[in-house]
N, C-alpha and C. Protein backbone atom coordinates (compact mmCIF):
# COMPACT_ATOMS: atom_id res chain seq x y z
N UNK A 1 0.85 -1.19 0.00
CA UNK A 1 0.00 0.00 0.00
C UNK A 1 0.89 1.24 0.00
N UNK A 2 0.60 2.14 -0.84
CA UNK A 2 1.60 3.35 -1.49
C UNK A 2 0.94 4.69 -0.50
N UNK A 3 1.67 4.57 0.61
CA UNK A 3 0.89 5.82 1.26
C UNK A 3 1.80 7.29 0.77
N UNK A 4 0.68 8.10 0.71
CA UNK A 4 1.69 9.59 0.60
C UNK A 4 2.13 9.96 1.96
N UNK A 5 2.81 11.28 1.85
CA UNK A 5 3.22 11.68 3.14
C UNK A 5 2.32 12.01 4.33
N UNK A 6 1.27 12.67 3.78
CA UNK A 6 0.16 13.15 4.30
C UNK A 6 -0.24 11.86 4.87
N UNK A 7 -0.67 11.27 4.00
CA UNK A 7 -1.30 9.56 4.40
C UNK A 7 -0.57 9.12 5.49
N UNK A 8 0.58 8.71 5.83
CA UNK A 8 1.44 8.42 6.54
C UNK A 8 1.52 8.89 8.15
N UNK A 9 1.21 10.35 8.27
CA UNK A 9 1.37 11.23 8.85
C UNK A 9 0.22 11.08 9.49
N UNK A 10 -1.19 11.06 8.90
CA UNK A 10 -2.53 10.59 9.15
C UNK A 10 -2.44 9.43 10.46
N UNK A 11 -1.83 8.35 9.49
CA UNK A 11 -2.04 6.95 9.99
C UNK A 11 -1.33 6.79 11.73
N UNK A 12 -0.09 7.37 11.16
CA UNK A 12 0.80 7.25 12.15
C UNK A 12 -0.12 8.07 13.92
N UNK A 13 -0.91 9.69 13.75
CA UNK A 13 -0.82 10.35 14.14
C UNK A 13 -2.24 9.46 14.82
N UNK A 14 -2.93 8.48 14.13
CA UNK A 14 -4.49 8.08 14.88
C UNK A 14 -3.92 7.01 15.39
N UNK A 15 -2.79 6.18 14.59
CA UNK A 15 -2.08 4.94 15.35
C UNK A 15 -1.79 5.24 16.56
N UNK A 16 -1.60 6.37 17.15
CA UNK A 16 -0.47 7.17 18.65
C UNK A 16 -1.90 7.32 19.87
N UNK A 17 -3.04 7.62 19.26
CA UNK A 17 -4.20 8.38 19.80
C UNK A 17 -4.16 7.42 20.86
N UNK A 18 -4.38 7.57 22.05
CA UNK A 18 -5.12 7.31 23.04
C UNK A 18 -6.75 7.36 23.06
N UNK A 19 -7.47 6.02 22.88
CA UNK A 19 -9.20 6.45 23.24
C UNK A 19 -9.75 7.27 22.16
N UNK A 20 -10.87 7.52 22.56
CA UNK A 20 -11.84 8.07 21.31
C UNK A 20 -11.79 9.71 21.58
N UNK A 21 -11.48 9.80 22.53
CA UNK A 21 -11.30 11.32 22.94
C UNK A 21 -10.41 11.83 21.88
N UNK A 22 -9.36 11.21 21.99
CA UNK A 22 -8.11 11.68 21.41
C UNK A 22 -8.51 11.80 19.77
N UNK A 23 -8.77 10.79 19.21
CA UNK A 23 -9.55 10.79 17.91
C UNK A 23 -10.42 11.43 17.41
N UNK A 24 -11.03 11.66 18.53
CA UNK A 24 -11.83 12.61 17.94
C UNK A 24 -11.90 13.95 17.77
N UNK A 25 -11.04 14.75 18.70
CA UNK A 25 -10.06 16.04 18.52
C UNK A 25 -8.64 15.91 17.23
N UNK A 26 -8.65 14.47 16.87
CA UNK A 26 -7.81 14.54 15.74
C UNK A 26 -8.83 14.82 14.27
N UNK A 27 -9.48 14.15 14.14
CA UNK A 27 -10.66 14.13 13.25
C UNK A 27 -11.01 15.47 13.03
N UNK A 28 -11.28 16.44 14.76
CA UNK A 28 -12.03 17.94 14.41
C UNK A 28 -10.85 18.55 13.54
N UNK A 29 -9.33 17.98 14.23
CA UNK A 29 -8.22 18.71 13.62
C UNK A 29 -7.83 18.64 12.12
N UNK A 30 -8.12 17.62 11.70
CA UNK A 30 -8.09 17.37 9.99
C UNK A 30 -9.16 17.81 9.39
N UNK A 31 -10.80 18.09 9.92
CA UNK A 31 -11.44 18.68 9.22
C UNK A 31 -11.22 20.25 9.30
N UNK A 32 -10.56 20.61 10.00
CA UNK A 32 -9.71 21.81 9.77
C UNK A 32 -9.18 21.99 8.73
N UNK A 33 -8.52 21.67 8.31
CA UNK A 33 -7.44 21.43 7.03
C UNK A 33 -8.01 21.25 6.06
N UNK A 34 -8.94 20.97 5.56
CA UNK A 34 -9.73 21.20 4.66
C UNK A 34 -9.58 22.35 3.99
N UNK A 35 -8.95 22.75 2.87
CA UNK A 35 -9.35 23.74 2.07
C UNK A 35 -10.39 24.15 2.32
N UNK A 36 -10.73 25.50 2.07
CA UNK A 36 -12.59 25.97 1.87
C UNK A 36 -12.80 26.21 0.32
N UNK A 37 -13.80 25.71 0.45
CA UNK A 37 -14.36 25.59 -1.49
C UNK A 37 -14.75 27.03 -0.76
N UNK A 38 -14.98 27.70 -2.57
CA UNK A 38 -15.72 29.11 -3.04
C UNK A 38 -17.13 29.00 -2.67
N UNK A 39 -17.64 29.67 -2.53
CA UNK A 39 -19.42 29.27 -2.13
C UNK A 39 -19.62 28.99 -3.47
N UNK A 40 -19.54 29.33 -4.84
CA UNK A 40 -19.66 29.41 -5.89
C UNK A 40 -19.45 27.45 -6.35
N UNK A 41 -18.01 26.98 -5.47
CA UNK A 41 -18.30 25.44 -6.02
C UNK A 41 -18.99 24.91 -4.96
N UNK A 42 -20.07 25.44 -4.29
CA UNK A 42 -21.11 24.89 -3.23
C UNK A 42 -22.59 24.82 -3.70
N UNK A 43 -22.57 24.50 -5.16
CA UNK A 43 -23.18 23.69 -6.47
C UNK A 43 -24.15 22.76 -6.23
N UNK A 44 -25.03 22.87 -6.69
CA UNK A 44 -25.63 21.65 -6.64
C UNK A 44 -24.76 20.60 -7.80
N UNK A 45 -24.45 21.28 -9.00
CA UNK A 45 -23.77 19.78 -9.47
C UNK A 45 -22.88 19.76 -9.05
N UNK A 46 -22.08 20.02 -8.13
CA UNK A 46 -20.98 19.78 -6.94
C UNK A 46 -21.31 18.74 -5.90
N UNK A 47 -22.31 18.73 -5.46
CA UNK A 47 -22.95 17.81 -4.04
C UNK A 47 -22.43 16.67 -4.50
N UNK A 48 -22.38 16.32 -3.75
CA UNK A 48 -22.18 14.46 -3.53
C UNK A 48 -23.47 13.88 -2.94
N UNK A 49 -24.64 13.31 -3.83
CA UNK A 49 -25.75 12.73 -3.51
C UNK A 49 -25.35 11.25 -2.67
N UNK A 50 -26.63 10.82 -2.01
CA UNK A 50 -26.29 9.40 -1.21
C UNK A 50 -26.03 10.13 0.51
N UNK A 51 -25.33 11.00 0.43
CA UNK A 51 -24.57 11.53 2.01
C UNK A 51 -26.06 11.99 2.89
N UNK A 52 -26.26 11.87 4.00
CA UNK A 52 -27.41 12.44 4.92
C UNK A 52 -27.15 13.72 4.99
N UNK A 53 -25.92 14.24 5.38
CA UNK A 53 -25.39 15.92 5.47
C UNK A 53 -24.85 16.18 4.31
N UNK A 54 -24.97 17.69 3.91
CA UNK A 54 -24.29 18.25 2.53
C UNK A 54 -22.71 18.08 2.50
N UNK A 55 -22.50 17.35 1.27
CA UNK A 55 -21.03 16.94 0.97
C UNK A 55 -20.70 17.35 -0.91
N UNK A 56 -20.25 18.50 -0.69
CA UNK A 56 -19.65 18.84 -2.14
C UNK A 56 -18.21 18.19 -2.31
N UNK A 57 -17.74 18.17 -3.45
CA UNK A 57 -16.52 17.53 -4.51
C UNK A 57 -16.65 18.30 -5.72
N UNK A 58 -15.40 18.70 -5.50
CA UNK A 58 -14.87 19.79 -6.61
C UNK A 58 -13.43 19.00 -7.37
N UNK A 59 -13.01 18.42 -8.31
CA UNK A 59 -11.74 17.71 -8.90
C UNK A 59 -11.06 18.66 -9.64
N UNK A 60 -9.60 18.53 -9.79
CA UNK A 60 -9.17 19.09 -10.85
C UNK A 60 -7.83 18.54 -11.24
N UNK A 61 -6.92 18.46 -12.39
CA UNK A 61 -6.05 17.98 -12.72
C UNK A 61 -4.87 19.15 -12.50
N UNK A 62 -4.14 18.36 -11.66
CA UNK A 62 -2.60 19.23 -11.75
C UNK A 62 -1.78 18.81 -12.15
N UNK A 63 -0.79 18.88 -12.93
CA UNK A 63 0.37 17.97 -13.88
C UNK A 63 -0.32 16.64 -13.66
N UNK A 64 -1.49 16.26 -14.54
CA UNK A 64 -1.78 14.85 -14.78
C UNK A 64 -2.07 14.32 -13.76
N UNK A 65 -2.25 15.10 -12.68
CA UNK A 65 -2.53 14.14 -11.14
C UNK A 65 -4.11 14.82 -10.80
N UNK A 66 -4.44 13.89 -10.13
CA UNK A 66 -6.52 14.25 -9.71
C UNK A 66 -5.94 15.01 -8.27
N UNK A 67 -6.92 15.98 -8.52
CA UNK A 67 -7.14 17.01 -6.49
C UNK A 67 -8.29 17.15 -6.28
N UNK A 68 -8.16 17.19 -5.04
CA UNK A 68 -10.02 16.78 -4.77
C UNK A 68 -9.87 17.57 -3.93
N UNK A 69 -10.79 18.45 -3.59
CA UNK A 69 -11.33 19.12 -2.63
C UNK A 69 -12.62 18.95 -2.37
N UNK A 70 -13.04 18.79 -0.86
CA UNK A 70 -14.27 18.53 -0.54
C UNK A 70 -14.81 18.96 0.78
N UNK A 71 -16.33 19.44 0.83
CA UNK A 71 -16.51 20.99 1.72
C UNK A 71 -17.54 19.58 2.82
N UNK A 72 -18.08 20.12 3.79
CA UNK A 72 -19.06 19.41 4.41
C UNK A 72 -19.72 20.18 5.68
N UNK A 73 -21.16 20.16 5.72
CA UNK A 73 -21.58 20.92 6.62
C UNK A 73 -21.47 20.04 8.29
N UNK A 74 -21.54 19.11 8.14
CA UNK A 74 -20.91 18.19 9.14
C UNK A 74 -19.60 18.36 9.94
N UNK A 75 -19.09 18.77 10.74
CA UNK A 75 -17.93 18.85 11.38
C UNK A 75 -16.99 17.47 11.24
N UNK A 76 -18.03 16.14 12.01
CA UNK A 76 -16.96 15.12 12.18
C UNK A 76 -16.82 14.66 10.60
N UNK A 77 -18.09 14.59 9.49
CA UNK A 77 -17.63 13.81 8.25
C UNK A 77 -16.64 15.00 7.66
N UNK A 78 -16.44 16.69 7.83
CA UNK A 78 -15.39 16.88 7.31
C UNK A 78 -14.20 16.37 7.47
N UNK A 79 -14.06 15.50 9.09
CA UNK A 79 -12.63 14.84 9.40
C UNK A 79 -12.55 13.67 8.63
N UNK A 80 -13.31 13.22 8.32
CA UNK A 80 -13.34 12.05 7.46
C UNK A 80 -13.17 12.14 6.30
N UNK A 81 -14.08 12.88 5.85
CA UNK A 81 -13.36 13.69 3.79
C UNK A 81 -11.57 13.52 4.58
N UNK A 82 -11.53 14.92 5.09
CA UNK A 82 -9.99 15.23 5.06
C UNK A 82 -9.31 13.74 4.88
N UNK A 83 -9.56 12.88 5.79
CA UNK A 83 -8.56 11.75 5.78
C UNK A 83 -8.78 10.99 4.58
N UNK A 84 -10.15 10.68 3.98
CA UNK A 84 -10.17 10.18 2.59
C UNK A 84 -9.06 10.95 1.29
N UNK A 85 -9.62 12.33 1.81
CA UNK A 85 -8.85 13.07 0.58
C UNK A 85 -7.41 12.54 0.63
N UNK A 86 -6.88 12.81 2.33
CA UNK A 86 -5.02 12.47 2.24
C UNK A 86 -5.08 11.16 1.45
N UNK A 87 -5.67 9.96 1.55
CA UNK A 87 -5.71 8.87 1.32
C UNK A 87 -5.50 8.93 -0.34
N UNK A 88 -6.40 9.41 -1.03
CA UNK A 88 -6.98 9.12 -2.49
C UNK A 88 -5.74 9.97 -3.44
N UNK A 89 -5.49 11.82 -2.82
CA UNK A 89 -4.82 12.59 -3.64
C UNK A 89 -3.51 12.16 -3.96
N UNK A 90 -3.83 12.20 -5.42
CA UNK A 90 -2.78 11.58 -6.51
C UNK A 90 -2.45 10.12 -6.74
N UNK A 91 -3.78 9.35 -6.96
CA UNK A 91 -3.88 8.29 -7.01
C UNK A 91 -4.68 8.25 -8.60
N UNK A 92 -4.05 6.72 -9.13
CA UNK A 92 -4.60 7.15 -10.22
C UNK A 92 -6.21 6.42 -10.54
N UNK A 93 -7.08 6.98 -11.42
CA UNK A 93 -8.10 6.04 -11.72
C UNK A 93 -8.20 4.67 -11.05
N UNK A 94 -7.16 4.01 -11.53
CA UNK A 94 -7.36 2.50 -11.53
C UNK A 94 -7.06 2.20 -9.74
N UNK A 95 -5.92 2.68 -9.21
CA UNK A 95 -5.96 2.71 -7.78
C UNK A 95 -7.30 3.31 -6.89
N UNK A 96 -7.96 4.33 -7.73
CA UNK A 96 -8.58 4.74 -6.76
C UNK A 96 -9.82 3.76 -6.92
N UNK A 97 -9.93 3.28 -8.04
CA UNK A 97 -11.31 2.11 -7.98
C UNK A 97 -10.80 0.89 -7.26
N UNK A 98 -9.67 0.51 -6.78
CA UNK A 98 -9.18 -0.14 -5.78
C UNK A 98 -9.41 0.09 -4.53
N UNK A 99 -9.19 1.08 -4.12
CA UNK A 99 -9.14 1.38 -2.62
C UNK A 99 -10.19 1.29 -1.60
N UNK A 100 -9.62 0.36 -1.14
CA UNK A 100 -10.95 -0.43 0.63
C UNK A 100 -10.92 0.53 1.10
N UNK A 101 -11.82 1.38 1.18
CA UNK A 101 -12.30 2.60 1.76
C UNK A 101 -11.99 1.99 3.68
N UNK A 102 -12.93 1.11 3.45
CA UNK A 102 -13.35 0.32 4.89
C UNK A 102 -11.77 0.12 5.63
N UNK A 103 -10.62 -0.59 5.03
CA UNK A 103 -9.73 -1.09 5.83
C UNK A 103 -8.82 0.54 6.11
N UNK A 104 -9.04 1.41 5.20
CA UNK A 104 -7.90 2.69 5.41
C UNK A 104 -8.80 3.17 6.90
N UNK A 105 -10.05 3.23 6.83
CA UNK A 105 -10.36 3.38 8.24
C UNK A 105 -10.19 2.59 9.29
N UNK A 106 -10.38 1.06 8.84
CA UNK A 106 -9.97 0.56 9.99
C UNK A 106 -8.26 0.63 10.90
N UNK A 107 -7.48 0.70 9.49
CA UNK A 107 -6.13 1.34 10.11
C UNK A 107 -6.47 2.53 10.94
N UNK A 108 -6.77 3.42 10.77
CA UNK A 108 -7.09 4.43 11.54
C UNK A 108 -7.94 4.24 12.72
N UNK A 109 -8.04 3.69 12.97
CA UNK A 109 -8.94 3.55 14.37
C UNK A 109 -10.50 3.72 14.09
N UNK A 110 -10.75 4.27 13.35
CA UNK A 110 -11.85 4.57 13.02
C UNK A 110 -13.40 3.77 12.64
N UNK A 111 -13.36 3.07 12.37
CA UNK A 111 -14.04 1.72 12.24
C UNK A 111 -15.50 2.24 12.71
N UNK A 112 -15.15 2.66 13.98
CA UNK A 112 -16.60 2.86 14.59
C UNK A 112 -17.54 3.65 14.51
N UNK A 113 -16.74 4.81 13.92
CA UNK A 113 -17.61 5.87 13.48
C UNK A 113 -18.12 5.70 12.34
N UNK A 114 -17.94 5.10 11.43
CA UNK A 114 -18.08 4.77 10.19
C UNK A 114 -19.99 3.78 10.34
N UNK A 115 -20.74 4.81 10.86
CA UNK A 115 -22.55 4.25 10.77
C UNK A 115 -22.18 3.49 9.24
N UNK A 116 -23.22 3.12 9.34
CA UNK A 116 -23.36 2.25 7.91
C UNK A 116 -23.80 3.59 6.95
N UNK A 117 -24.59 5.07 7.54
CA UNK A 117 -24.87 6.16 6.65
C UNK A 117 -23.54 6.30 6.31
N UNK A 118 -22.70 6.74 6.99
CA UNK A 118 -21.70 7.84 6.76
C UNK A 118 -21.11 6.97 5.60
N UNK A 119 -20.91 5.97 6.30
CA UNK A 119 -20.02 4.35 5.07
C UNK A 119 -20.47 4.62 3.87
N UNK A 120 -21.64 4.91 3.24
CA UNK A 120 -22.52 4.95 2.43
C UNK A 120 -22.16 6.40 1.78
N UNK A 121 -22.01 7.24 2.61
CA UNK A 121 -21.71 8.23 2.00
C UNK A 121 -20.46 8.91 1.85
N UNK A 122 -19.54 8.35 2.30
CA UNK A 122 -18.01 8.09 1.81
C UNK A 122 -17.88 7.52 0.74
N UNK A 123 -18.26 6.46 0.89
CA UNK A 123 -18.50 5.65 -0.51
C UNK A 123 -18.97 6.64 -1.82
N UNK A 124 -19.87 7.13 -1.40
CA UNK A 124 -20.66 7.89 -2.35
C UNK A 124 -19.20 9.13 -3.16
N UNK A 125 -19.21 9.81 -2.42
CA UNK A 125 -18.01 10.82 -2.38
C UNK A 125 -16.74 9.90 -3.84
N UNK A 126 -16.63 8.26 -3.07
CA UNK A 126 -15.43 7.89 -3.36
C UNK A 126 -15.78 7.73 -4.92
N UNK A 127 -16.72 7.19 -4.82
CA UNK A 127 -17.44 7.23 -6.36
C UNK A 127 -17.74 7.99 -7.10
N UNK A 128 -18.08 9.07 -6.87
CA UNK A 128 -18.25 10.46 -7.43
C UNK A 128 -16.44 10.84 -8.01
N UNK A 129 -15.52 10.60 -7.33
CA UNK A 129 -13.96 10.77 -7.41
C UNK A 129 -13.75 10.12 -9.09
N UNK A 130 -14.03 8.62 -8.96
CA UNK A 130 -14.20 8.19 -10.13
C UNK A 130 -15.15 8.74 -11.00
N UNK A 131 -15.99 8.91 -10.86
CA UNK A 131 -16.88 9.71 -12.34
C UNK A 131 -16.36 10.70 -12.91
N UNK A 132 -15.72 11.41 -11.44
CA UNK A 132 -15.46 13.11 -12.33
C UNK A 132 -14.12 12.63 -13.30
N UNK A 133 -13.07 11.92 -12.79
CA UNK A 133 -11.80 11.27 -13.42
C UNK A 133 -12.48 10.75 -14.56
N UNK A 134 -13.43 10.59 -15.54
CA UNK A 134 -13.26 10.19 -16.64
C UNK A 134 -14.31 11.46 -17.67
C-alpha cells in the first residue's frame, strides 16, 4: 500500500491516539485542514448525492494528477473527507477504484464511526472521485 506523506502522517498520528477522545479532537483537527471551497463550487452539481449531510466535490487535474477538494456541513464527516482526501490525492483512476475505503479506516482507528450512513456516504463521495476522473 503506497501511502503519501500526508497519508502516513494521518495513519501514524491516529495509530499514537489514546481512546476516542483523542480521535476525535484529531478528526475535528483534519477537518480543519480542509481547504474551503468558493461558495460558488457549493453547487448543486458539486454535491455528492447518497450523504445524509451536505457533501460537495470539486476535482481538478494538476500535472496529470486528480485534487479533490471537498466541503461538508458536518464537522466530524469533514474529518473524514480530510482523511479520505489524504488517502486518495494523486492516485490514479485504476488505484482509486481499488481502494478499501473500509480497511484505510480501519487502520485508523476509526471503524466505529463509520454508521453504515456515513459508510454509504463516503463511498458515495469515493465514487463520485471516479466519475469526475473520466
Amino acid at each position: 500500500m503506497n501511502l503519501s506523506a500526508d497519508a502516513s502522517q494521518a495513519l501514524e498520528s491516529f495509530q499514537q491516539a489514546r481512546g476516542w477522545e483523542q480521535r476525535a479532537r484529531l478528526l475535528m483537527q483534519w477537518g480543519e485542514r480542509l481547504q474551503p471551497l468558493a461558495d460558488s463550487d457549493k453547487s448543486e452539481a458539486n454535491r455528492v448525492h447518497g450523504c445524509e449531510s451536505l457533501v460537495w466535490l470539486v476535482a481538478e487535474q494538476v500535472d496529470g494528477q486528480w485534487c479533490f477538494k471537498a466541503a461538508s456541513d458536518a464537522r466530524l464527516l469533514r474529518g473524514l473527507l480530510a482523511l479520505l482526501l489524504v488517502r486518495v490525492q494523486g492516485l490514479a483512476s485504476e488505484e482509486l477504484a481499488r481502494l478499501d475505503l473500509a480497511a484505510w479506516f480501519t487502520q485508523l482507528g476509526l471503524e466505529r464511526q463509520l454508521s453504515p450512513s456515513r459508510a454509504n456516504g463516503l463511498h458515495a463521495v469515493l465514487q463520485r472521485m471516479a466519475e469526475l476522473q473520466h
